[in-house]
C-alpha atoms as a PDB file:
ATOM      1  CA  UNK A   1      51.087 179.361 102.580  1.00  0.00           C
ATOM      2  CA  UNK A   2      54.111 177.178 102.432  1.00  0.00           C
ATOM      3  CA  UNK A   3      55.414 175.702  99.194  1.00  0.00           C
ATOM      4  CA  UNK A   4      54.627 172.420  98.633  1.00  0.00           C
ATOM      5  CA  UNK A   5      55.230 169.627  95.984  1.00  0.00           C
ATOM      6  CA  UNK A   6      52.113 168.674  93.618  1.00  0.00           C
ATOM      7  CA  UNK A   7      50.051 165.811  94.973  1.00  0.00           C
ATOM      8  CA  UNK A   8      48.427 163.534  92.638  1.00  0.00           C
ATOM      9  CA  UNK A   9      46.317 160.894  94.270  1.00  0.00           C
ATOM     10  CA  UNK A  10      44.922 157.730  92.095  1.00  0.00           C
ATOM     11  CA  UNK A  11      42.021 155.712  93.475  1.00  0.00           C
ATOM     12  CA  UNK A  12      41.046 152.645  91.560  1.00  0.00           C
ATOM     13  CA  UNK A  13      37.641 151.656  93.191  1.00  0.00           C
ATOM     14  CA  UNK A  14      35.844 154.676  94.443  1.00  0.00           C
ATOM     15  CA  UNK A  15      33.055 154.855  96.208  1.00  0.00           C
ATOM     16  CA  UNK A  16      30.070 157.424  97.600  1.00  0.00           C
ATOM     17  CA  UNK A  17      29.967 157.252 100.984  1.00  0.00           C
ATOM     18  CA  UNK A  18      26.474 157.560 102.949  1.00  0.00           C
ATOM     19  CA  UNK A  19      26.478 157.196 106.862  1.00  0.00           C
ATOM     20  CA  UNK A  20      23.413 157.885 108.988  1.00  0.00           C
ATOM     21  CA  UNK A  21      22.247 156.346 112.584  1.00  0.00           C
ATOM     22  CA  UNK A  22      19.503 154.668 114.630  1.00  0.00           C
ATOM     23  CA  UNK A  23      17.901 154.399 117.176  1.00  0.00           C
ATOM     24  CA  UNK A  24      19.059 150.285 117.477  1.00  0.00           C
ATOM     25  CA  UNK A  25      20.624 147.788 115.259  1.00  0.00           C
ATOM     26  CA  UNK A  26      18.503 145.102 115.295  1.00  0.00           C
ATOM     27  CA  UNK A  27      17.212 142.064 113.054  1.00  0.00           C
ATOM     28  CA  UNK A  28      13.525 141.972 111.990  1.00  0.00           C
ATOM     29  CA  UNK A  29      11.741 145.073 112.270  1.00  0.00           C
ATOM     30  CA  UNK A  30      11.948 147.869 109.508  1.00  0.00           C
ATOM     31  CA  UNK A  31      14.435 150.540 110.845  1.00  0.00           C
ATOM     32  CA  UNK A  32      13.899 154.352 110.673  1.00  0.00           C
ATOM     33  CA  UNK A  33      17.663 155.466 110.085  1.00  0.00           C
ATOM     34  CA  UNK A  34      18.223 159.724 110.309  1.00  0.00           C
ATOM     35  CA  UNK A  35      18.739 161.856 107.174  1.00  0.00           C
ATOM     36  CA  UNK A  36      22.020 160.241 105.505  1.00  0.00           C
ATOM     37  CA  UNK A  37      25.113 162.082 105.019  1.00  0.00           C
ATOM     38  CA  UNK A  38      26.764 161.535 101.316  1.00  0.00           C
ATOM     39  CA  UNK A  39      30.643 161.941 101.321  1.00  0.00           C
ATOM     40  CA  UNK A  40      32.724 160.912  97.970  1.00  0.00           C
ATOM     41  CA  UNK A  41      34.881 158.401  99.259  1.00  0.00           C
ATOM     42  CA  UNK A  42      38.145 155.592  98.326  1.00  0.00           C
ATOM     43  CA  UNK A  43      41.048 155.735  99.671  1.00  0.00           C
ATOM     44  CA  UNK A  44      42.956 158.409  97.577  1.00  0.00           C
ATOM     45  CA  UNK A  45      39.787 160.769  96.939  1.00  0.00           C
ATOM     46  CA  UNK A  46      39.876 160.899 100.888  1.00  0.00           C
ATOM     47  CA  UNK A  47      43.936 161.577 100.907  1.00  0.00           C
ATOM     48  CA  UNK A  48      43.262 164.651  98.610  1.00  0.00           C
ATOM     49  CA  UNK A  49      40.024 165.259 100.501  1.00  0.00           C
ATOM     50  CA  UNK A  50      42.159 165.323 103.651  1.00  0.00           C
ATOM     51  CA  UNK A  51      45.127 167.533 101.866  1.00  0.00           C
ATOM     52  CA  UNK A  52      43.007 170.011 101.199  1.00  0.00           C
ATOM     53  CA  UNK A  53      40.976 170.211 104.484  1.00  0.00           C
ATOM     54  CA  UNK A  54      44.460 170.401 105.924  1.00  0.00           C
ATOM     55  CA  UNK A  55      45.091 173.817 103.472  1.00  0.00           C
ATOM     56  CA  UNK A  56      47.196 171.723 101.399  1.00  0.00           C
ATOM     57  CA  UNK A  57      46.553 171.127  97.528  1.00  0.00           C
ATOM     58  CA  UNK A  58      46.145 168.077  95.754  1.00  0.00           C
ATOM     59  CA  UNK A  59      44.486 166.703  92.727  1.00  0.00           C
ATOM     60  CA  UNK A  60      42.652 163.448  92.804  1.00  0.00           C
ATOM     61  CA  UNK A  61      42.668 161.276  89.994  1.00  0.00           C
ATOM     62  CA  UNK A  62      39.611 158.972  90.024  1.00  0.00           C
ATOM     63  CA  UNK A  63      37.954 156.203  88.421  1.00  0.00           C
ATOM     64  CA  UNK A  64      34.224 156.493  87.659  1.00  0.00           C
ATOM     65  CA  UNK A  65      31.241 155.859  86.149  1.00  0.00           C
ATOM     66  CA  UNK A  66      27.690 155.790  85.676  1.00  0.00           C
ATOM     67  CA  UNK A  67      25.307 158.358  87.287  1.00  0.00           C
ATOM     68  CA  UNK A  68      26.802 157.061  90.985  1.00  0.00           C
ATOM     69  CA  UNK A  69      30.255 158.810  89.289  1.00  0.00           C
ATOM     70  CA  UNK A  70      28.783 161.813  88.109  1.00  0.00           C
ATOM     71  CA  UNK A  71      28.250 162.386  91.587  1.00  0.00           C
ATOM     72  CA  UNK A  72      31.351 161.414  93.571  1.00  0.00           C
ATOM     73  CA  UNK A  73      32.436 164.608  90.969  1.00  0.00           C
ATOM     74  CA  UNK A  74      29.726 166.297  92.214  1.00  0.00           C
ATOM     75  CA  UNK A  75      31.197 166.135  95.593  1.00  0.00           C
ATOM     76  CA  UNK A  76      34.786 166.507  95.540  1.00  0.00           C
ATOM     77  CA  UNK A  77      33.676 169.950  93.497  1.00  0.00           C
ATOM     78  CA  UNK A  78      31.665 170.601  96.552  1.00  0.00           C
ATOM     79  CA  UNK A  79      34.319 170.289  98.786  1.00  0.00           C
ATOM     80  CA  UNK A  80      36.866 172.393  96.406  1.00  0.00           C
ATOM     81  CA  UNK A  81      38.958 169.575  95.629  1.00  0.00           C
ATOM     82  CA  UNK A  82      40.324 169.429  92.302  1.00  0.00           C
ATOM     83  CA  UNK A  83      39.233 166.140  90.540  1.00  0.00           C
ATOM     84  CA  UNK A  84      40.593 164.087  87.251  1.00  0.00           C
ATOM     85  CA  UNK A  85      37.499 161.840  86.411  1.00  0.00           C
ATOM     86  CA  UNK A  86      38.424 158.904  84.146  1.00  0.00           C
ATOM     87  CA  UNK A  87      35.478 157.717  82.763  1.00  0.00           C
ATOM     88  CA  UNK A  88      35.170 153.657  83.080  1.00  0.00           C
ATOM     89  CA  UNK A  89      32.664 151.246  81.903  1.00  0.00           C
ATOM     90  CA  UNK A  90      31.678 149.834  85.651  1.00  0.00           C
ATOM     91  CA  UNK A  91      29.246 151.983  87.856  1.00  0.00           C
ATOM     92  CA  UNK A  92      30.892 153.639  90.790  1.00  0.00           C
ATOM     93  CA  UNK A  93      29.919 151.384  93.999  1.00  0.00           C
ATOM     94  CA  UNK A  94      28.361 153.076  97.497  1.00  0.00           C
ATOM     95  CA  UNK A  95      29.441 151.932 101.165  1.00  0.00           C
ATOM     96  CA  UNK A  96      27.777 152.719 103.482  1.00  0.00           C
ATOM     97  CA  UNK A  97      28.090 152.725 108.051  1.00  0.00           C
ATOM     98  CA  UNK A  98      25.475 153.003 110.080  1.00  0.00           C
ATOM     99  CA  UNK A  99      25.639 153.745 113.897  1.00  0.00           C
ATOM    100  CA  UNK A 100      23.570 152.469 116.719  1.00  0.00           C
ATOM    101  CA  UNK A 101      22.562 155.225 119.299  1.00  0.00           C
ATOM    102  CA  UNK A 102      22.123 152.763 122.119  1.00  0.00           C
ATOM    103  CA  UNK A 103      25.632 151.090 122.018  1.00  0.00           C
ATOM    104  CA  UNK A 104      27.488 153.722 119.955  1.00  0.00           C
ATOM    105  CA  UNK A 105      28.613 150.494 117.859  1.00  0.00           C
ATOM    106  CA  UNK A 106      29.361 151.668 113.953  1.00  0.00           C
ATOM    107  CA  UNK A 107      28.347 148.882 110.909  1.00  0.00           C
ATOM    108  CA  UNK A 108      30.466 149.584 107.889  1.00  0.00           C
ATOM    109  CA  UNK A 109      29.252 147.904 104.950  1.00  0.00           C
ATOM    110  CA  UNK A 110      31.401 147.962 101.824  1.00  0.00           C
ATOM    111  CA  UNK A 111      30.439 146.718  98.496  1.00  0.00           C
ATOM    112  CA  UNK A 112      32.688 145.536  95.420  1.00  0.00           C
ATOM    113  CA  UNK A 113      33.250 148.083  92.357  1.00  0.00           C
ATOM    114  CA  UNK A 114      32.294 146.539  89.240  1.00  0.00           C
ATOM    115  CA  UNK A 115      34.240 144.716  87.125  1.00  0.00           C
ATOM    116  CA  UNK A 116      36.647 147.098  84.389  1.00  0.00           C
ATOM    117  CA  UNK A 117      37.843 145.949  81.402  1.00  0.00           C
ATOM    118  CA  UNK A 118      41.189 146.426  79.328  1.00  0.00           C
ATOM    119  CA  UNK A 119      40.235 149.075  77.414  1.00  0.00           C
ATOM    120  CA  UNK A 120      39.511 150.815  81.290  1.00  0.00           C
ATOM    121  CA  UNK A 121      42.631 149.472  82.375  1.00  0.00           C
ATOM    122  CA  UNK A 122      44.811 151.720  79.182  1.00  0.00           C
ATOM    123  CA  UNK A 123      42.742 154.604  79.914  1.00  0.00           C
ATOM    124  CA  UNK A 124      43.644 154.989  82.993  1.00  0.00           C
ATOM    125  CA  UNK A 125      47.619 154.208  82.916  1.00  0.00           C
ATOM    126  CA  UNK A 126      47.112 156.782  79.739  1.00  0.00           C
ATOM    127  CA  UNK A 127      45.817 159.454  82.202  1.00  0.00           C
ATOM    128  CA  UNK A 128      48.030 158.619  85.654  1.00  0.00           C
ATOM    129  CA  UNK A 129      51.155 158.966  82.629  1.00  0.00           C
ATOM    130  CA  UNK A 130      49.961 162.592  81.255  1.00  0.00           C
ATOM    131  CA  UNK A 131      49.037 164.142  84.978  1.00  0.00           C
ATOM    132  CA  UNK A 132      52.003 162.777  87.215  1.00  0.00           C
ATOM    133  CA  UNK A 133      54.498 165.657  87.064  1.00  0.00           C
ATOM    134  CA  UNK A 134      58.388 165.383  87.636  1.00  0.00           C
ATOM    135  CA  UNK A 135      59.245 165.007  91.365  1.00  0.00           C
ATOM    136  CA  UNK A 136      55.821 164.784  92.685  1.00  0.00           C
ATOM    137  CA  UNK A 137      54.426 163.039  95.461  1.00  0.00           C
ATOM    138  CA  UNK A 138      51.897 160.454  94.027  1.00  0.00           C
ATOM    139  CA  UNK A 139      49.766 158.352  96.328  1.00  0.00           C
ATOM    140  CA  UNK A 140      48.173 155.193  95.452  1.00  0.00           C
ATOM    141  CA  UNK A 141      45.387 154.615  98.237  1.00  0.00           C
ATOM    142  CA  UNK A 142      42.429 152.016  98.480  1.00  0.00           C
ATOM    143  CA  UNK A 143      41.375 148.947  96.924  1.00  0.00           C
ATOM    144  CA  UNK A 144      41.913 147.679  93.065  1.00  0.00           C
ATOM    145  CA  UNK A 145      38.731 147.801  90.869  1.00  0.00           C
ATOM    146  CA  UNK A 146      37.773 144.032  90.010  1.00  0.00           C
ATOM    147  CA  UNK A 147      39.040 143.586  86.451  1.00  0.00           C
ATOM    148  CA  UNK A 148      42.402 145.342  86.390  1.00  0.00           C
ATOM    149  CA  UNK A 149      45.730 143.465  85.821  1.00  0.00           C
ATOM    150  CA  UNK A 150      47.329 141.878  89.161  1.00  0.00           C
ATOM    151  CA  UNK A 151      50.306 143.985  88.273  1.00  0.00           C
ATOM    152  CA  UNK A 152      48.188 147.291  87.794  1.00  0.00           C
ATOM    153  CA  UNK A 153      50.072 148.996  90.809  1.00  0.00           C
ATOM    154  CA  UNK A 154      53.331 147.980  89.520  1.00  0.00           C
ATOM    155  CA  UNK A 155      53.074 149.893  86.466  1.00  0.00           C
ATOM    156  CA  UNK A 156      51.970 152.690  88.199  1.00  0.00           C
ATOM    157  CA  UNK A 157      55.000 152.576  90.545  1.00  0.00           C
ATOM    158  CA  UNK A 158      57.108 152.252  86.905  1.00  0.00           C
ATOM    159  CA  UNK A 159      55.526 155.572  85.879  1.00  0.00           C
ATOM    160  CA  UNK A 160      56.381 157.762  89.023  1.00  0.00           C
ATOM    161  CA  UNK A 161      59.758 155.835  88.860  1.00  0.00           C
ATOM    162  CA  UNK A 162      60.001 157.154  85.378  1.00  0.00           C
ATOM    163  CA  UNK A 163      59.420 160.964  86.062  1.00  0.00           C
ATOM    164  CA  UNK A 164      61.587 160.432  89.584  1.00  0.00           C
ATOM    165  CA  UNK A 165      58.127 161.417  91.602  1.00  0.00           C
ATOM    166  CA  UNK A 166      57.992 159.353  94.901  1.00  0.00           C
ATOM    167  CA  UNK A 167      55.227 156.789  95.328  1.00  0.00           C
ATOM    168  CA  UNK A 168      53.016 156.895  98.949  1.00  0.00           C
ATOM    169  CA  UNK A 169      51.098 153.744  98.793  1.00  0.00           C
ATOM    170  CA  UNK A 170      48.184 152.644 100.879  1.00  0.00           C
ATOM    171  CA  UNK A 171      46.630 149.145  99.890  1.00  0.00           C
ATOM    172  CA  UNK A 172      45.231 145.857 101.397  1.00  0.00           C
ATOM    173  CA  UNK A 173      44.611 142.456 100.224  1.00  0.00           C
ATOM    174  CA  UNK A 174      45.893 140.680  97.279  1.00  0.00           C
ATOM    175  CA  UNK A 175      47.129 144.401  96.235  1.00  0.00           C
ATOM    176  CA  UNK A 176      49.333 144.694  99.446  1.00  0.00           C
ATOM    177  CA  UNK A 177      50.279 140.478  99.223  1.00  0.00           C
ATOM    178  CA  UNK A 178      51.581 140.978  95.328  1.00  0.00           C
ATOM    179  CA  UNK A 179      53.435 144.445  96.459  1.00  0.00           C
ATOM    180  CA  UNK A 180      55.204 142.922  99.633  1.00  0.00           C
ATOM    181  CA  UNK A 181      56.018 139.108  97.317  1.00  0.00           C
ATOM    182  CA  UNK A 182      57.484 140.899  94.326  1.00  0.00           C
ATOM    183  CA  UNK A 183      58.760 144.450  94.681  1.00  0.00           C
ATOM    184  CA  UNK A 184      59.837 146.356  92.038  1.00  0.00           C
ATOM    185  CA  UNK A 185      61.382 150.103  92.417  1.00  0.00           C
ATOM    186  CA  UNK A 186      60.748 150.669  96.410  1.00  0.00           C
ATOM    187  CA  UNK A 187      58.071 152.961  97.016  1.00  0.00           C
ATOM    188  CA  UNK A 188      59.187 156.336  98.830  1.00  0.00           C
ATOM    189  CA  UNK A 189      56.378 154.735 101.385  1.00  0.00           C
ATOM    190  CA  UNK A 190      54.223 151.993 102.765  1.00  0.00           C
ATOM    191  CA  UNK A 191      51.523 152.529 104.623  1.00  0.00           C
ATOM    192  CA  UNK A 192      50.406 149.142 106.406  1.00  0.00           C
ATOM    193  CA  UNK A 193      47.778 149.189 109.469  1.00  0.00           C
ATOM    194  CA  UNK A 194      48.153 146.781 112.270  1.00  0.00           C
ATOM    195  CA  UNK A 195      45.382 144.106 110.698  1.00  0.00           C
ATOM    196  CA  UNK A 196      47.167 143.969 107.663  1.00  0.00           C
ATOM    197  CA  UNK A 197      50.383 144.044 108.872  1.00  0.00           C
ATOM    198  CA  UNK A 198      49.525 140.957 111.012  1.00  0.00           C
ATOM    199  CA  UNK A 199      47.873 138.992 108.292  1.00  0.00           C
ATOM    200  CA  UNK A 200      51.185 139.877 106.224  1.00  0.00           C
ATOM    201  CA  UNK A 201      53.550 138.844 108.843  1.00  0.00           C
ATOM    202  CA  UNK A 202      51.525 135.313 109.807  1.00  0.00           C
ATOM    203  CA  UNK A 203      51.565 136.509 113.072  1.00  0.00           C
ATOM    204  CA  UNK A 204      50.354 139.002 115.636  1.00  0.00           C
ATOM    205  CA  UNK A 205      51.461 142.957 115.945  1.00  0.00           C
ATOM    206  CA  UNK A 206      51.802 142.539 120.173  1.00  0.00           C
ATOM    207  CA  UNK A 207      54.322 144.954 120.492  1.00  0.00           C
ATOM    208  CA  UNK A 208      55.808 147.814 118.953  1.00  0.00           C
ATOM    209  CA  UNK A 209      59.513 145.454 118.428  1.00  0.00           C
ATOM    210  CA  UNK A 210      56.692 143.533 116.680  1.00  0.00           C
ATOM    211  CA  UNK A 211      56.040 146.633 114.189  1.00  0.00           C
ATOM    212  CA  UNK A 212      59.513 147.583 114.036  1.00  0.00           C
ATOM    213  CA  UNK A 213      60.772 144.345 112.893  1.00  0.00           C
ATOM    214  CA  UNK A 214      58.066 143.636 110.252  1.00  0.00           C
ATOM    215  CA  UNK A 215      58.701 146.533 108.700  1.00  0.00           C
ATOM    216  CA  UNK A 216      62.297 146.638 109.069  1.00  0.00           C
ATOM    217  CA  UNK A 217      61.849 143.466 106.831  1.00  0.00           C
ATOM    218  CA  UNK A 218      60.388 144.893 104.390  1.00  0.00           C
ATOM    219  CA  UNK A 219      62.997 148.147 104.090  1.00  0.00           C
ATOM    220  CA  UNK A 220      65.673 145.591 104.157  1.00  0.00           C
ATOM    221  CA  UNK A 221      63.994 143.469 101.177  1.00  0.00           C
ATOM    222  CA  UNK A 222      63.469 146.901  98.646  1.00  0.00           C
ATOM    223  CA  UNK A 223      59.621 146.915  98.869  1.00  0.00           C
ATOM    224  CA  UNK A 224      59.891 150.499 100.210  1.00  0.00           C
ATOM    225  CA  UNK A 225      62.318 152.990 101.224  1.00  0.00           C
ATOM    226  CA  UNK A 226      60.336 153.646 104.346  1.00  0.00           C
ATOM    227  CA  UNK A 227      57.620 151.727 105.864  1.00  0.00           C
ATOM    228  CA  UNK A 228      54.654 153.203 108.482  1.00  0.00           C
ATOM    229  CA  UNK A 229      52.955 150.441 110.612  1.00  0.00           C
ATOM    230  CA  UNK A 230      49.825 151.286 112.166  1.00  0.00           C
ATOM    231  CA  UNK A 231      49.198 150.204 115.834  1.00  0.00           C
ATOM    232  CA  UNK A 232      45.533 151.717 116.027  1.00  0.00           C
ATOM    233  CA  UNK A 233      44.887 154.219 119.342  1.00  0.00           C
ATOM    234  CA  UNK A 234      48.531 153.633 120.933  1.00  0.00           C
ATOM    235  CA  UNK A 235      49.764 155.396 117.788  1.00  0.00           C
ATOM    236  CA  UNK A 236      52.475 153.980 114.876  1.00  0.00           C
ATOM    237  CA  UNK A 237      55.865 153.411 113.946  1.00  0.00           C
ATOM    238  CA  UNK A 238      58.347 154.687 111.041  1.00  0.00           C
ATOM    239  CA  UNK A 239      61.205 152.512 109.683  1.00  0.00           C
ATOM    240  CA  UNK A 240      63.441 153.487 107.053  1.00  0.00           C
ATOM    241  CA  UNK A 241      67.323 152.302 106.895  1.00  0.00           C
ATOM    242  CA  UNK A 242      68.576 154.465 109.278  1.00  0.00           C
ATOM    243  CA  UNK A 243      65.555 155.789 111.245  1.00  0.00           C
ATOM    244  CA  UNK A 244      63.237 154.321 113.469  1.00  0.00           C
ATOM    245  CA  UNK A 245      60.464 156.522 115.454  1.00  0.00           C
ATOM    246  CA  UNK A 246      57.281 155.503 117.271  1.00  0.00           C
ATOM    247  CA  UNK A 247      54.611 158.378 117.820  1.00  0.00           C
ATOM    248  CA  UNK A 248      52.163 157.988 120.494  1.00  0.00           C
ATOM    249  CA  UNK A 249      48.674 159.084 120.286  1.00  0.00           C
ATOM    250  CA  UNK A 250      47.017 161.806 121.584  1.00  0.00           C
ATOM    251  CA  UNK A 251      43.524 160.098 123.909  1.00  0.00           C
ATOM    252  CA  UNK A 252      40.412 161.368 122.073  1.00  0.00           C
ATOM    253  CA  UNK A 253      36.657 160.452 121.929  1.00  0.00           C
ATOM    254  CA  UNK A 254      36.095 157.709 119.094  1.00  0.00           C
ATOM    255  CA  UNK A 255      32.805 158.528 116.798  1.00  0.00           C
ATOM    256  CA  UNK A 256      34.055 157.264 113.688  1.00  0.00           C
ATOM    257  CA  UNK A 257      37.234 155.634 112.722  1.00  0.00           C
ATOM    258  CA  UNK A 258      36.472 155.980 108.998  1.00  0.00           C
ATOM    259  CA  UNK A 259      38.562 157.831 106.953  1.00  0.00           C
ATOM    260  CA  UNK A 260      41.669 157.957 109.718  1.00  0.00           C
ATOM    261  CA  UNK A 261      43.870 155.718 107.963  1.00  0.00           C
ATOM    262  CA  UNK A 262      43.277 157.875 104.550  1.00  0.00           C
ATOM    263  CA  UNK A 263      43.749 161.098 107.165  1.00  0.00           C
ATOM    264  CA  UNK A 264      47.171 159.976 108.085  1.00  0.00           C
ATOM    265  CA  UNK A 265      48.199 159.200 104.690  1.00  0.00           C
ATOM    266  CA  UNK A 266      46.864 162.642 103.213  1.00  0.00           C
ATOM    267  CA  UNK A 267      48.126 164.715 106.015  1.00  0.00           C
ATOM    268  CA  UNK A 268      52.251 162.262 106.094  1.00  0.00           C
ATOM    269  CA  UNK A 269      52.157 163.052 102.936  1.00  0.00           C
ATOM    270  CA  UNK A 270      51.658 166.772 102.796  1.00  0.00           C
ATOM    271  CA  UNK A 271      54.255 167.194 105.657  1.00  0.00           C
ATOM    272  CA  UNK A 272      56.311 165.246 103.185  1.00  0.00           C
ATOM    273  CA  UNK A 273      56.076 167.388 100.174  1.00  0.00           C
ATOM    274  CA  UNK A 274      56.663 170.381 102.230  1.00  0.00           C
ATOM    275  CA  UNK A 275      59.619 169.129 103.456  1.00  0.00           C
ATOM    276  CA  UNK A 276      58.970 168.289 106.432  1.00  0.00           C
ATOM    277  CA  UNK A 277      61.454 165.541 108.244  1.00  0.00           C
ATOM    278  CA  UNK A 278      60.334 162.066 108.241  1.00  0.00           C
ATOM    279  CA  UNK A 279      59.275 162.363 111.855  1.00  0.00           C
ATOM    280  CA  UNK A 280      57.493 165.169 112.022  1.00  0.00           C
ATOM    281  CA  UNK A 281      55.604 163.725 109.117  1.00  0.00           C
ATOM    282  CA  UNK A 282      54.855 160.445 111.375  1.00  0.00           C
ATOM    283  CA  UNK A 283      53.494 163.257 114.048  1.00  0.00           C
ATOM    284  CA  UNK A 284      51.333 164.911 111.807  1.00  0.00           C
ATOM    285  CA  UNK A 285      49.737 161.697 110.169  1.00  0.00           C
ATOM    286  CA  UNK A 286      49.046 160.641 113.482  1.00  0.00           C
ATOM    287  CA  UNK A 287      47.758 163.754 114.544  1.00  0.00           C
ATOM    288  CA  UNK A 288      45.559 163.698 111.488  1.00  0.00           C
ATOM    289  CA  UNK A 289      43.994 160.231 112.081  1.00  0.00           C
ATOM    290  CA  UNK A 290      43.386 160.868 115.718  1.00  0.00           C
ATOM    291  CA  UNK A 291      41.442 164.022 114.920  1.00  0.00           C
ATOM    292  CA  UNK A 292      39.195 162.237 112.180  1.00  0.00           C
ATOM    293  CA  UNK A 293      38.318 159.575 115.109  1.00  0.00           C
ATOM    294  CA  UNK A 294      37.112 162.091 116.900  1.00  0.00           C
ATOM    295  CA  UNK A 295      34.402 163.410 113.724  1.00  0.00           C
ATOM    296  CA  UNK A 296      31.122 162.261 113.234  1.00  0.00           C
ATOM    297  CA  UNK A 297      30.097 160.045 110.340  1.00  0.00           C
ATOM    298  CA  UNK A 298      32.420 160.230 107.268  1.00  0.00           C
ATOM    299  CA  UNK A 299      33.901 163.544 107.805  1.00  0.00           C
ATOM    300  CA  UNK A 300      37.735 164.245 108.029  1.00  0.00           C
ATOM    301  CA  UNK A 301      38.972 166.424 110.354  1.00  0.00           C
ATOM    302  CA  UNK A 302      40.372 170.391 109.817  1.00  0.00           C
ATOM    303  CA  UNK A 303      43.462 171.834 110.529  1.00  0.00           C
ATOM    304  CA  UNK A 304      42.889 173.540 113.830  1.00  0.00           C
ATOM    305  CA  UNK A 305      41.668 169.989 114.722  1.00  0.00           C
ATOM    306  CA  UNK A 306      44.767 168.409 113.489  1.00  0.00           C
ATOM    307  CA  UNK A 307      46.695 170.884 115.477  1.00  0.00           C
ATOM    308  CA  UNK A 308      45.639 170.346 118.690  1.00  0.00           C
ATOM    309  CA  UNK A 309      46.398 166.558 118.195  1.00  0.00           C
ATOM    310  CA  UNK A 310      50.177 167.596 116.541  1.00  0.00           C
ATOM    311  CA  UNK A 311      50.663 169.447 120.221  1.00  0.00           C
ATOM    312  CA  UNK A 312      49.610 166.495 122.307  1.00  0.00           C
ATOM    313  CA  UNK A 313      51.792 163.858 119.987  1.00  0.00           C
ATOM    314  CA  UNK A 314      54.992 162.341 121.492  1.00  0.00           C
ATOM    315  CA  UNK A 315      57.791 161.364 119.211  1.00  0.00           C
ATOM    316  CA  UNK A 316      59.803 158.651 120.967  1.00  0.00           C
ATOM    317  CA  UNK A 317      63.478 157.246 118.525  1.00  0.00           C
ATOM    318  CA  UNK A 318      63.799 153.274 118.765  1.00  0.00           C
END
């Protein structure tokens, strides 16, 4: 096995993930869905979920509570993934997809966390200080738990910054609008899909000069040393200061596009912190996500999965 930085992943708003089908989708009648399939889910549990499916390590710190907590644990332990549960005073939330047999169509239904206080808010910067090690890779993925400071992600970034580890960050929303208005230390790097890179830009993603020069932008301005822009089944594009790669996609069979973007980020990121060059990283995220498309459900793709994406990815420099 190759050597590898640690991982820490930090997910704020967790979530248990169930996903079954039926026969239709439709309003009115009671619907007889298939036995459900329960996956812990949030944006960094899946990063470290993917890691290690990929025969990577990581160690997923994670926010819960309540007896919907106690199980997310449950499952990451499962799966073999090595978990840091920080008890907090709101019950872990579900989500949950369901997909229509006739039309192949998937609902995704997503729920808010509940909402954490202050005292939640210390315990967890207490616990993302203690376990993020000197020059690690630490990857803040997935929503922010109603409750915690605006800021929260900013003092996370502060406490990489302070033990030099390099920040991966994957977020959406207000989260992503208060990261891109006031940056701080630049992240080592942004993650941004093609939705929210249009919604952050005013304007469509068209084109990949489109994705290239919104993230060029935000190199130029310090909000990250390099920044990945999604552009869904064509593939996506790296900028950093002096680089700037576009990977195409490999075609597959779409059952489920959950979990991809957290795929790409988990599997980047590993490439990363076995120093891997930035564009090889690109290939393999995108080889990762393309692979998870191509599961069932809420499952993440494995590594000879992964691989036979990586072979079919094409690296073009801009």
């Amino acid at each position: 096995m190759r050597l590898q930085a640690d991982i820490l992943t930090i997910t704020l708003n967790p979530a248990v993930d169930l996903a079954t089908h039926v026969a239709a989708v439709i309003a009115g009648p009671k619907l007889r869905c298939a036995a459900p399939r329960f996956d812990p889910g949030g944006g960094g549990v899946n990063v470290a979920r993917a890691v290690h499916k990929l025969a990577g390590s990581a160690r997923a710190l994670v926010a819960i509570g309540g007896p919907m907590g106690d199980r997310l644990v449950s499952l990451l332990a499962a799966e073999g993934v090595a978990a840091l549960p920080v008890v907090v005073s709101g019950e872990t939330r579900q989500s949950f997809a369901v997909t229509d047999d006739a039309t192949g169509a998937q609902y995704r239904f997503s729920v808010p966390g509940e909402v954490l206080t202050a005292q939640d808010a210390d315990r967890l910067l207490n616990e993302i200080t203690a376990h993020t090690t000197q020059d690690s890779y630490v990857v803040i993925s997935g929503s922010v738990a109603p409750g915690l400071p605006d800021d929260f992600q900013s003092l996370i970034i502060a406490i990489a910054a302070a033990k030099q580890a390099r920040v991966v960050i994957d977020t959406s929303s207000r989260a992503l609008d208060r990261l891109i208005a006031y940056p701080t230390t630049p992240v080592h790097v942004l993650r941004v899909d093609q939705k929210e890179a249009a919604e952050a830009a005013h304007h469509p993603m068209n084109t990949v000069a489109d994705s290239v020069a919104f993230a060029a932008d935000l190199v130029a301005r310090g909000v990250a040393e390099t920044v990945v822009t999604g552009r869904g089944a064509e593939g996506s594009v790296l900028v950093s200061r002096d680089q700037r790669f576009f990977c195409h996609a490999p075609i597959v069979t779409v059952r489920s596009k959950i979990g991809a973007g957290d795929a790409f980020v988990g599997s980047m990121t590993l490439a990363l912190a076995r120093g891997a060059t930035p564009e090889d990283a690109l290939k393999w995220g995108v080889a990762a996500a393309s692979a998870t498309v191509s599961t069932e459900a809420t499952a993440l793709c494995d590594l000879p999965q992964a691989q036979a994406c990586y072979d079919q990815c094409r690296i073009d420099a801009l």
